[in-house]
N, C-alpha and C. Protein backbone atom coordinates (compact mmCIF):
# COMPACT_ATOMS: atom_id res chain seq x y z
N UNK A 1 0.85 -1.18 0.00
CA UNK A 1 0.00 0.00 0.00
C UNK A 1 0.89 1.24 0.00
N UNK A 2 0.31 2.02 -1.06
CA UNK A 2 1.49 3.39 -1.21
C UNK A 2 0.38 4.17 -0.36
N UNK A 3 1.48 4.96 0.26
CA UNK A 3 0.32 6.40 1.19
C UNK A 3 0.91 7.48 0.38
N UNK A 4 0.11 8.49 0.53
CA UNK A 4 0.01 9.78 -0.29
C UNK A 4 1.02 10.74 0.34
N UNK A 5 1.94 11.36 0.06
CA UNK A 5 2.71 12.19 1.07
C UNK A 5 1.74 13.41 1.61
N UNK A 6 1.80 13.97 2.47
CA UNK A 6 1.39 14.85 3.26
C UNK A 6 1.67 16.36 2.22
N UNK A 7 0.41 17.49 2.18
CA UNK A 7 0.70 18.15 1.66
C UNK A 7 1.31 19.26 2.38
N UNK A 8 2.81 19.81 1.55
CA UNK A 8 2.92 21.40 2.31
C UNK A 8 2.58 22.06 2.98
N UNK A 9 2.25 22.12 4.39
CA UNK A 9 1.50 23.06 4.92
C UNK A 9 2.04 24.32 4.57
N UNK A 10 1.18 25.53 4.77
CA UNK A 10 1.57 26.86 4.40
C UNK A 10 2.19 27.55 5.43
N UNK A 11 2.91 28.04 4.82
CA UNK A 11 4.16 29.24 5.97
C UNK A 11 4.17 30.39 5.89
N UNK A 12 4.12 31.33 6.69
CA UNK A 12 4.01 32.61 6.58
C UNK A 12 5.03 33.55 5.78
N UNK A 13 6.39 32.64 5.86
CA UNK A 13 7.06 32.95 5.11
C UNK A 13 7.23 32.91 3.47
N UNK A 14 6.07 31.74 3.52
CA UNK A 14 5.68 31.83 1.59
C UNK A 14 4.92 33.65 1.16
N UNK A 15 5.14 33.71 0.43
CA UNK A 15 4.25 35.02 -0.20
C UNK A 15 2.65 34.36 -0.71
N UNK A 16 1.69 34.61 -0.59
CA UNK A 16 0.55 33.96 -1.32
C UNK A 16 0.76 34.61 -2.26
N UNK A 17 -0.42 33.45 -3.44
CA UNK A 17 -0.29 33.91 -4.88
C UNK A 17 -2.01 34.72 -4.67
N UNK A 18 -1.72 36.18 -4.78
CA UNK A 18 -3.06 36.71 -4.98
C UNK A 18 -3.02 37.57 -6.34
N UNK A 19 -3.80 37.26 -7.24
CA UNK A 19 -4.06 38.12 -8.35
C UNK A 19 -5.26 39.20 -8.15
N UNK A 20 -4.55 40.61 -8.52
CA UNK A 20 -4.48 42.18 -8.53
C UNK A 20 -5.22 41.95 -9.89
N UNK A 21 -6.18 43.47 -10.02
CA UNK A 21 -6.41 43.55 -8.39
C UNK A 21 -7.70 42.66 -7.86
N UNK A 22 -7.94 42.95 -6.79
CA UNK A 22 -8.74 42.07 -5.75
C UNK A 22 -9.62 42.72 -4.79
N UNK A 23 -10.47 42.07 -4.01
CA UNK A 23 -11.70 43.47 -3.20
C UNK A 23 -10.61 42.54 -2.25
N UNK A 24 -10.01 42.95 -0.97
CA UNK A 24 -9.42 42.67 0.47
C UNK A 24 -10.08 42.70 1.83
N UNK A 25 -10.00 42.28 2.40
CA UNK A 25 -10.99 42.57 3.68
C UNK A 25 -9.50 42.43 4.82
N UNK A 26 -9.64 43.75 5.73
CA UNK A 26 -9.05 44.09 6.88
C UNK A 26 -10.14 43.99 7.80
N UNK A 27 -10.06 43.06 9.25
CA UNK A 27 -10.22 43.15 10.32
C UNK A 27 -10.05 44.79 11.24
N UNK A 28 -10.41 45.35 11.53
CA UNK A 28 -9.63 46.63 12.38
C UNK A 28 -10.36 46.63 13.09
N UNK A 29 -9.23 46.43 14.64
CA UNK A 29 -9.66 46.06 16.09
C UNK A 29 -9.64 47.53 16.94
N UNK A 30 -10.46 47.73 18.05
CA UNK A 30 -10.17 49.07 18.76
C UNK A 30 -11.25 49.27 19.51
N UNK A 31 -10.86 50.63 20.29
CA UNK A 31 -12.24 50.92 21.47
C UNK A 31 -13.20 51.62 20.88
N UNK A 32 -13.46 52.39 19.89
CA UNK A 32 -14.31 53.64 19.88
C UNK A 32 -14.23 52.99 18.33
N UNK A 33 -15.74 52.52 17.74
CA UNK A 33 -16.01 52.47 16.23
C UNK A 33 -16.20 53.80 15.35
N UNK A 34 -16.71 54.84 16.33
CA UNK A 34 -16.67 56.41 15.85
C UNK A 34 -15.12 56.58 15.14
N UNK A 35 -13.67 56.45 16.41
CA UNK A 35 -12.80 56.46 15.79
C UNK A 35 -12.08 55.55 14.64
N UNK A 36 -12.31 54.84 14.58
CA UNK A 36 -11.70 53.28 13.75
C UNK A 36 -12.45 54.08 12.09
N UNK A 37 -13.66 54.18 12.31
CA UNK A 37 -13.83 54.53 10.81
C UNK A 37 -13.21 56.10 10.65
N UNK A 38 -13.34 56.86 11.44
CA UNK A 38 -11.85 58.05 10.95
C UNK A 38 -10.76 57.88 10.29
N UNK A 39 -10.03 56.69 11.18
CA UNK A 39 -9.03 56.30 11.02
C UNK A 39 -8.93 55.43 9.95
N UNK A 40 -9.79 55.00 9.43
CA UNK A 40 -10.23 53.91 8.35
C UNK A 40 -9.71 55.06 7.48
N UNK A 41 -10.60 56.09 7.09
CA UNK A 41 -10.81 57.22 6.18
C UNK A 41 -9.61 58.12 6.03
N UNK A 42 -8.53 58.03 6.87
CA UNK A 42 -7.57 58.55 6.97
C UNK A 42 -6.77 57.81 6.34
N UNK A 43 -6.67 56.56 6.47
CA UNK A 43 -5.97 55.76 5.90
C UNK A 43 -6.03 55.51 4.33
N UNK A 44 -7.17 55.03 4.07
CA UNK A 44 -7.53 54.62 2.58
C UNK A 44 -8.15 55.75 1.69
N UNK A 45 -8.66 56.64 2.34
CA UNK A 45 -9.48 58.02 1.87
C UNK A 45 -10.63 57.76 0.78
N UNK A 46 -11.37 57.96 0.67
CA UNK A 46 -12.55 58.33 -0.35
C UNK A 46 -12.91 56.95 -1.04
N UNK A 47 -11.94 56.52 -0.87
CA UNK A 47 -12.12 54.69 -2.33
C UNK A 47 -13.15 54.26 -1.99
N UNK A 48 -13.37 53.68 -3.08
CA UNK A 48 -14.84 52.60 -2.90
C UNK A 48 -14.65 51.47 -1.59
N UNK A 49 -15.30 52.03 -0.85
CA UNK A 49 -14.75 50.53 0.65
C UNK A 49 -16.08 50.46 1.27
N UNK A 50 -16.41 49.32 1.39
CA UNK A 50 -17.48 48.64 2.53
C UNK A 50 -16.68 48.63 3.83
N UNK A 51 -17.71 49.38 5.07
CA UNK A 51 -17.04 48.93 6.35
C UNK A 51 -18.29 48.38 7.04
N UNK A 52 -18.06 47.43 7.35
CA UNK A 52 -19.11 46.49 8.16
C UNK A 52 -19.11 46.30 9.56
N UNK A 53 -20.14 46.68 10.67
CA UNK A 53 -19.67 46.00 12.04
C UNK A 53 -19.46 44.16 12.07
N UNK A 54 -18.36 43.83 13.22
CA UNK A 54 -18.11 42.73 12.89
C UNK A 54 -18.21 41.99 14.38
N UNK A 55 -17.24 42.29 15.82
CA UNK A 55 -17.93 42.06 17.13
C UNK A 55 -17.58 43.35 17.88
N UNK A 56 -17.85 42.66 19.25
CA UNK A 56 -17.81 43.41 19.79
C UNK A 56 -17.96 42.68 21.29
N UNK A 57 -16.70 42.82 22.20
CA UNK A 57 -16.26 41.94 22.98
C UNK A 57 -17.22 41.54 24.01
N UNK A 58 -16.99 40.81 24.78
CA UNK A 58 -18.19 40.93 26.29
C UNK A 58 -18.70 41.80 27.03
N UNK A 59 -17.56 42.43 26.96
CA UNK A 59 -17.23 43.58 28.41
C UNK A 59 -17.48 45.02 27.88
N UNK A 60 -17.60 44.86 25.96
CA UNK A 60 -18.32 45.83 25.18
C UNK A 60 -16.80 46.94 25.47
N UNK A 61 -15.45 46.13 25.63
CA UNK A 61 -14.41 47.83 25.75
C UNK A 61 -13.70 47.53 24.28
N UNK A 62 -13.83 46.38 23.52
CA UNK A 62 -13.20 46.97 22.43
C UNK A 62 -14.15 46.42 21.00
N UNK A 63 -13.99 46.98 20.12
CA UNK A 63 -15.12 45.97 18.75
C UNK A 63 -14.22 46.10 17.54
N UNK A 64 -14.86 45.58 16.71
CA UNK A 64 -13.76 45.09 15.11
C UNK A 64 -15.07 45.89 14.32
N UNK A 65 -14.71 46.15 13.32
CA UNK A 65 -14.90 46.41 11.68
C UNK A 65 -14.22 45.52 10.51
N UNK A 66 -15.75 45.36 9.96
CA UNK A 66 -14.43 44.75 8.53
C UNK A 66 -14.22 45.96 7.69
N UNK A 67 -13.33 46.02 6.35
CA UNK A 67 -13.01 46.87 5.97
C UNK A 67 -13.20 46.19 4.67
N UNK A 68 -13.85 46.15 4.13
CA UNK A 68 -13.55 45.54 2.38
C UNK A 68 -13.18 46.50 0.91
N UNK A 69 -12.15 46.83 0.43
CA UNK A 69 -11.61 47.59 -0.11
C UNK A 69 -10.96 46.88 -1.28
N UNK A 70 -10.61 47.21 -3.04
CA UNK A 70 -10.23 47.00 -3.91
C UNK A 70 -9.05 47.01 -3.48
N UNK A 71 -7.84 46.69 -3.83
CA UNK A 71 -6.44 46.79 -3.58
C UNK A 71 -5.87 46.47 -4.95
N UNK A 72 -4.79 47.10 -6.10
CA UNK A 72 -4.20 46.87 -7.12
C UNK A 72 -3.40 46.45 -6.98
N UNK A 73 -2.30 46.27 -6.01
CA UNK A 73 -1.40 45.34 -5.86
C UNK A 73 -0.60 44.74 -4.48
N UNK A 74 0.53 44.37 -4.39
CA UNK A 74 0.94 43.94 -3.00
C UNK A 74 1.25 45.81 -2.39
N UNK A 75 2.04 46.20 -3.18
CA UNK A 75 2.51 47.44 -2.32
C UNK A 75 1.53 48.11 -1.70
N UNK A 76 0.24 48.59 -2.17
CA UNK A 76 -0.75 49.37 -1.66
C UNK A 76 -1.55 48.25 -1.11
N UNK A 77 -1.70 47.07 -0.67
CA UNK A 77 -2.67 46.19 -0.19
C UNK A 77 -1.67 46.17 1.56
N UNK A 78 -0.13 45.98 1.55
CA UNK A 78 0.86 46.06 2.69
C UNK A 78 0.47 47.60 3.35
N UNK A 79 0.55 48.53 1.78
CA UNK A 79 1.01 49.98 2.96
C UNK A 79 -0.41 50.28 3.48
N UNK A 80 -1.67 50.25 3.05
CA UNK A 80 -2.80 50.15 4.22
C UNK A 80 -2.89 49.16 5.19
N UNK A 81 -2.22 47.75 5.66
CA UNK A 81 -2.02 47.47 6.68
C UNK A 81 -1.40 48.23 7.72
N UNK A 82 -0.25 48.57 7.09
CA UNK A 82 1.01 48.96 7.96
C UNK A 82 0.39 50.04 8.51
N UNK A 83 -0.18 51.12 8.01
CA UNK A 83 -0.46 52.40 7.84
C UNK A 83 -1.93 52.32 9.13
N UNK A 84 -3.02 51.75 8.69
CA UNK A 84 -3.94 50.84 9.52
C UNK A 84 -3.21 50.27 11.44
N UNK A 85 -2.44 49.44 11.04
CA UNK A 85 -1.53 49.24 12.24
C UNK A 85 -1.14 50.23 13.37
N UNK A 86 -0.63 51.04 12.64
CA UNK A 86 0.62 52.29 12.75
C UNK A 86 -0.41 53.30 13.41
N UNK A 87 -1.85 53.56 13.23
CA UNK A 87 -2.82 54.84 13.73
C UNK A 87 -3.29 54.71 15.21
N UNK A 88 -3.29 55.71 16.23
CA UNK A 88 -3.57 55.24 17.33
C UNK A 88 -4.97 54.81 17.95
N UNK A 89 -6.02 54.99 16.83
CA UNK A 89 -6.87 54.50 17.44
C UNK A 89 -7.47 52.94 17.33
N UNK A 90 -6.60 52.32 16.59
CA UNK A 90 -6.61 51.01 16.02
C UNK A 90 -5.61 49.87 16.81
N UNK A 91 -5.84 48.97 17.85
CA UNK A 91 -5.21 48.06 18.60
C UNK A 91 -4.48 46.82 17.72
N UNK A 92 -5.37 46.33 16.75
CA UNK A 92 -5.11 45.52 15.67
C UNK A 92 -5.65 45.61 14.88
N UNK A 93 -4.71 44.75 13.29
CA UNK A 93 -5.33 44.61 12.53
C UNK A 93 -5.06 43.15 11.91
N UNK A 94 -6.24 42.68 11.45
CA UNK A 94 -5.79 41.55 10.56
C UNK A 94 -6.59 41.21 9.24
């Protein structure tokens, strides 16, 4: 009996293959949804973007947004993470 080898699991260190452009969805974590979509708008400005409520913890001190936005390639799909990341009213992003 032949067994099948085990497939590749994926590594963070691979690059995914995503073909540009693409609609993206960001997670963006934080206390105040008033601020998060500022900061959304600061970030990406004016573009066509869906922001959706997404939770919102037990204790009701922090909630997520999705962010669904076109992205043309890796550089501008990274620098609104980073940029997203980087704003203070935003705890995480994923």
């Amino acid at each position: 009996m032949t067994i099948a080898p085990f497939p590749k699991p994926f590594s963070c260190k691979e690059k995914p293959n995503i073909n540009y452009p693409c609609s993206w969805v960001y997670k963006v974590i934080g206390t105040d949804a008033v601020a998060l979509k500022k900061a959304i708008a600061t970030v990406i400005g004016n573009k066509d973007l869906l922001i959706t409520p997404s939770n919102t913890s037990s204790g009701g001190k922090y909630t997520s947004l999705n962010v669904e936005v076109v992205v043309s390639d890796d550089e501008t799909r990274l620098t609104y993470y980073q940029h997203l990341k980087n704003h203070a009213a935003v705890k995480v992003v994923m």
